[in-house]
C-alpha atoms as a PDB file:
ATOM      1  CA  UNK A   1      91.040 124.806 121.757  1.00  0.00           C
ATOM      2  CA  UNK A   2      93.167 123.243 124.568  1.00  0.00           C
ATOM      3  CA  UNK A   3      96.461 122.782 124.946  1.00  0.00           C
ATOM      4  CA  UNK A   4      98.309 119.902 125.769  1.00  0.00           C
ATOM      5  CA  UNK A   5     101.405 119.387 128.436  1.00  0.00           C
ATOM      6  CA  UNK A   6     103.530 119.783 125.573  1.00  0.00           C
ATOM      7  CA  UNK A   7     101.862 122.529 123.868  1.00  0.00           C
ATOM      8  CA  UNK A   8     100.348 120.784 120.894  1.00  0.00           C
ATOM      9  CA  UNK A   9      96.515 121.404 120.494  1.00  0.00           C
ATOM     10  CA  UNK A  10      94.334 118.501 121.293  1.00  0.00           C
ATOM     11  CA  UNK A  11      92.952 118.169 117.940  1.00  0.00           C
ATOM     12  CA  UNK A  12      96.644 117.671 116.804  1.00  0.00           C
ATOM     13  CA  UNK A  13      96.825 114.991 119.661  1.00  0.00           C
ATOM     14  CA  UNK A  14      94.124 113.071 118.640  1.00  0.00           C
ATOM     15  CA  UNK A  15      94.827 113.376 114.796  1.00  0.00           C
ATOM     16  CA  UNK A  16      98.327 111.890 115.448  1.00  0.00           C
ATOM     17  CA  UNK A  17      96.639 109.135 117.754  1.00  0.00           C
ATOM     18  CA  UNK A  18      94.645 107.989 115.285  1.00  0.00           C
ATOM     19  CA  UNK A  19      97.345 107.298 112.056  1.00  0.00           C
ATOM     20  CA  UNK A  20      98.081 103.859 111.327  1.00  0.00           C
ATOM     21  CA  UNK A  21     100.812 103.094 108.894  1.00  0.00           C
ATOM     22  CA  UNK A  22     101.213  99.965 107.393  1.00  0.00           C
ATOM     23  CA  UNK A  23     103.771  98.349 104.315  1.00  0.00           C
ATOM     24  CA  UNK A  24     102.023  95.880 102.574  1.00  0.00           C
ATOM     25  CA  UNK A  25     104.813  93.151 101.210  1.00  0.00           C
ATOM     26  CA  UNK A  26     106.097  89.683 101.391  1.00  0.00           C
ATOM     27  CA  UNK A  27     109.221  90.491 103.609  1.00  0.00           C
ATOM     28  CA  UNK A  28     111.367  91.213 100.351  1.00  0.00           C
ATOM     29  CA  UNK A  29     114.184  93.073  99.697  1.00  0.00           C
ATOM     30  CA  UNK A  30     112.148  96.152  98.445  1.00  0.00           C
ATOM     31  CA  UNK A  31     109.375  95.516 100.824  1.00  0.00           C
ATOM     32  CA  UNK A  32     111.936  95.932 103.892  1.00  0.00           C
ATOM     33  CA  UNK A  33     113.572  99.032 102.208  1.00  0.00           C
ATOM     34  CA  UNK A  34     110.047 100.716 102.139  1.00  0.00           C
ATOM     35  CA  UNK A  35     109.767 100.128 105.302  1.00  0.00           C
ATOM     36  CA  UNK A  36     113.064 101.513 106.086  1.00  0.00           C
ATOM     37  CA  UNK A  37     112.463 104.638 104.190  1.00  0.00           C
ATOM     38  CA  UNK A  38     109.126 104.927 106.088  1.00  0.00           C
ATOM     39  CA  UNK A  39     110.769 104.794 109.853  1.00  0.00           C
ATOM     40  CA  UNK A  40     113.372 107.146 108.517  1.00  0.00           C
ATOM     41  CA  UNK A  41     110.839 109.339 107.627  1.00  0.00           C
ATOM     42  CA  UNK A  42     109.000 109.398 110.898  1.00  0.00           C
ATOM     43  CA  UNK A  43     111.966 109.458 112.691  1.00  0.00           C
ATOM     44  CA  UNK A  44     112.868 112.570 110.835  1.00  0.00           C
ATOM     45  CA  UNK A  45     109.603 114.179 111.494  1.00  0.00           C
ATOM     46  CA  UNK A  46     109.474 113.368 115.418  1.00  0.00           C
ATOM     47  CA  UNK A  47     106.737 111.043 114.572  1.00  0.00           C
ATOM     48  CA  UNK A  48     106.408 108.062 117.226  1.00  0.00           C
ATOM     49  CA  UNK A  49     103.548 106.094 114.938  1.00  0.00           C
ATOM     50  CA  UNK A  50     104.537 102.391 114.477  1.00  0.00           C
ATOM     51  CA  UNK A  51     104.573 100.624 111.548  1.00  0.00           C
ATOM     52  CA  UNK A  52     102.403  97.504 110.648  1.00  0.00           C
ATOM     53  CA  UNK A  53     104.638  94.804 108.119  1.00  0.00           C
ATOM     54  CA  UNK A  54     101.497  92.639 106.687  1.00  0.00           C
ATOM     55  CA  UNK A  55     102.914  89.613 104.755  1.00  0.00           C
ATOM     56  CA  UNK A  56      99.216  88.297 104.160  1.00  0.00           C
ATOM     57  CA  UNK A  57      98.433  88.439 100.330  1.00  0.00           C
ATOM     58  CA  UNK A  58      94.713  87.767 101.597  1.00  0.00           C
ATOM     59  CA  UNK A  59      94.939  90.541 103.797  1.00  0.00           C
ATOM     60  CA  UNK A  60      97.162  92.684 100.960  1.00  0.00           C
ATOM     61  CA  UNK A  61      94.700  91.997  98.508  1.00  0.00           C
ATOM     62  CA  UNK A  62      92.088  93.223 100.895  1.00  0.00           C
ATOM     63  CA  UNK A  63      93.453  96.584 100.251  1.00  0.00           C
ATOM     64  CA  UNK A  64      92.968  96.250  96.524  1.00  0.00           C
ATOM     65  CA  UNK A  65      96.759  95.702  95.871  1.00  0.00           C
ATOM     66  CA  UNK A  66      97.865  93.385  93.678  1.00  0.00           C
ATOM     67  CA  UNK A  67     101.564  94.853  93.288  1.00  0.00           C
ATOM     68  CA  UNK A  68     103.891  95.316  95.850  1.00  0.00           C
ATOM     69  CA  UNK A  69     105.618  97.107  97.900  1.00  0.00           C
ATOM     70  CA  UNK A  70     102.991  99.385  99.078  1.00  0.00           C
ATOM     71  CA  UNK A  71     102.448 101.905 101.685  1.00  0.00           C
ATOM     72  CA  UNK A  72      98.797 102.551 103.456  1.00  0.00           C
ATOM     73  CA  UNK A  73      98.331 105.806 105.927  1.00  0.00           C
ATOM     74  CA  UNK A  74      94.445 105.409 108.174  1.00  0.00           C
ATOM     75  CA  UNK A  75      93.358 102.626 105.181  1.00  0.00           C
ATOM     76  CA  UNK A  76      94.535 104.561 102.169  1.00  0.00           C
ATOM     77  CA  UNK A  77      96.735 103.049  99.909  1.00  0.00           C
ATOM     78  CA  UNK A  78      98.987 106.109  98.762  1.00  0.00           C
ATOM     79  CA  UNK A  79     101.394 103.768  97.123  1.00  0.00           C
ATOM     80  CA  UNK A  80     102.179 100.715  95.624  1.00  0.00           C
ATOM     81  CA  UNK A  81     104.305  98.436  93.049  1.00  0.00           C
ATOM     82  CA  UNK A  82     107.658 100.892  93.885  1.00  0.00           C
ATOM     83  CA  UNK A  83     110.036 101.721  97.055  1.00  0.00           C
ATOM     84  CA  UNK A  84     109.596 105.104  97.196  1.00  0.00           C
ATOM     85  CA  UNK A  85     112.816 107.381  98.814  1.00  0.00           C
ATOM     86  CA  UNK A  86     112.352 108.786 102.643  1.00  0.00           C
ATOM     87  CA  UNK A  87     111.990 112.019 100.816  1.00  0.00           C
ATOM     88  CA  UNK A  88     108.934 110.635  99.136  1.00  0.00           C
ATOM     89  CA  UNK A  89     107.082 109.029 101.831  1.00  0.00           C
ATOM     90  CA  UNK A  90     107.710 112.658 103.497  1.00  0.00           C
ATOM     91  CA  UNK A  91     105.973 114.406 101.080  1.00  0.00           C
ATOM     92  CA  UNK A  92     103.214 112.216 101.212  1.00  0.00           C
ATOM     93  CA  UNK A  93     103.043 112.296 105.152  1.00  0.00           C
ATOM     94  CA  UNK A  94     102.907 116.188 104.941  1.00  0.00           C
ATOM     95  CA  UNK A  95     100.130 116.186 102.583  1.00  0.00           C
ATOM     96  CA  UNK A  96      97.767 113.451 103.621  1.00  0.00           C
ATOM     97  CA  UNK A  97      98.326 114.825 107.266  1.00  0.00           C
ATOM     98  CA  UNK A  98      97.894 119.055 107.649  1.00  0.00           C
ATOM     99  CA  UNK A  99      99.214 118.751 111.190  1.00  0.00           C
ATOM    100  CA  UNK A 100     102.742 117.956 110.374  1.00  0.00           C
END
């Protein structure tokens, strides 16, 4: 396994390149608190990933969501219909990726 410059493993590299995060919502109150929580979150966990706001409902509905806020990590949807706390979105970080 190599190492990088700053000592993370290049599988770790490439893992982290490749998460996408995205809040699907209208631009609402609760829609822009999730998103809140969610850059609090990575900001807490030294993670640089940006954050895709889609206001679409085509392109929500795409996603099979038909209640929002909700919260997609690489295409998943891990949560929808609630703001969940920066403690939350955490938690879900840590276990849908092993590298953090």
């Amino acid at each position: 396994m190599d190492i990088s410059s700053d000592g993370t493993s290049d599988v770790k590299a490439k893992q982290k390149e490749e998460a996408f995060i995205k809040v699907l919502g209208a631009g609402c109150t609760k829609c822009n608190e999730l998103e809140n929580n969610v850059r609090e979150a990575l900001k807490e966990l030294n993670i640089n990933d940006e954050i895709e706001h889609i206001t679409d409902f085509v392109q929500i509905a795409s996603y099979g969501v038909m209640s929002t806020p909700a919260l997609v990590l690489d295409k998943k949807v891990v949560c929808y219909g609630k703001v969940i706390s920066k403690k939350e979105v955490i938690e879900i970080l840590k276990r849908e990726y092993e590298w953090l």
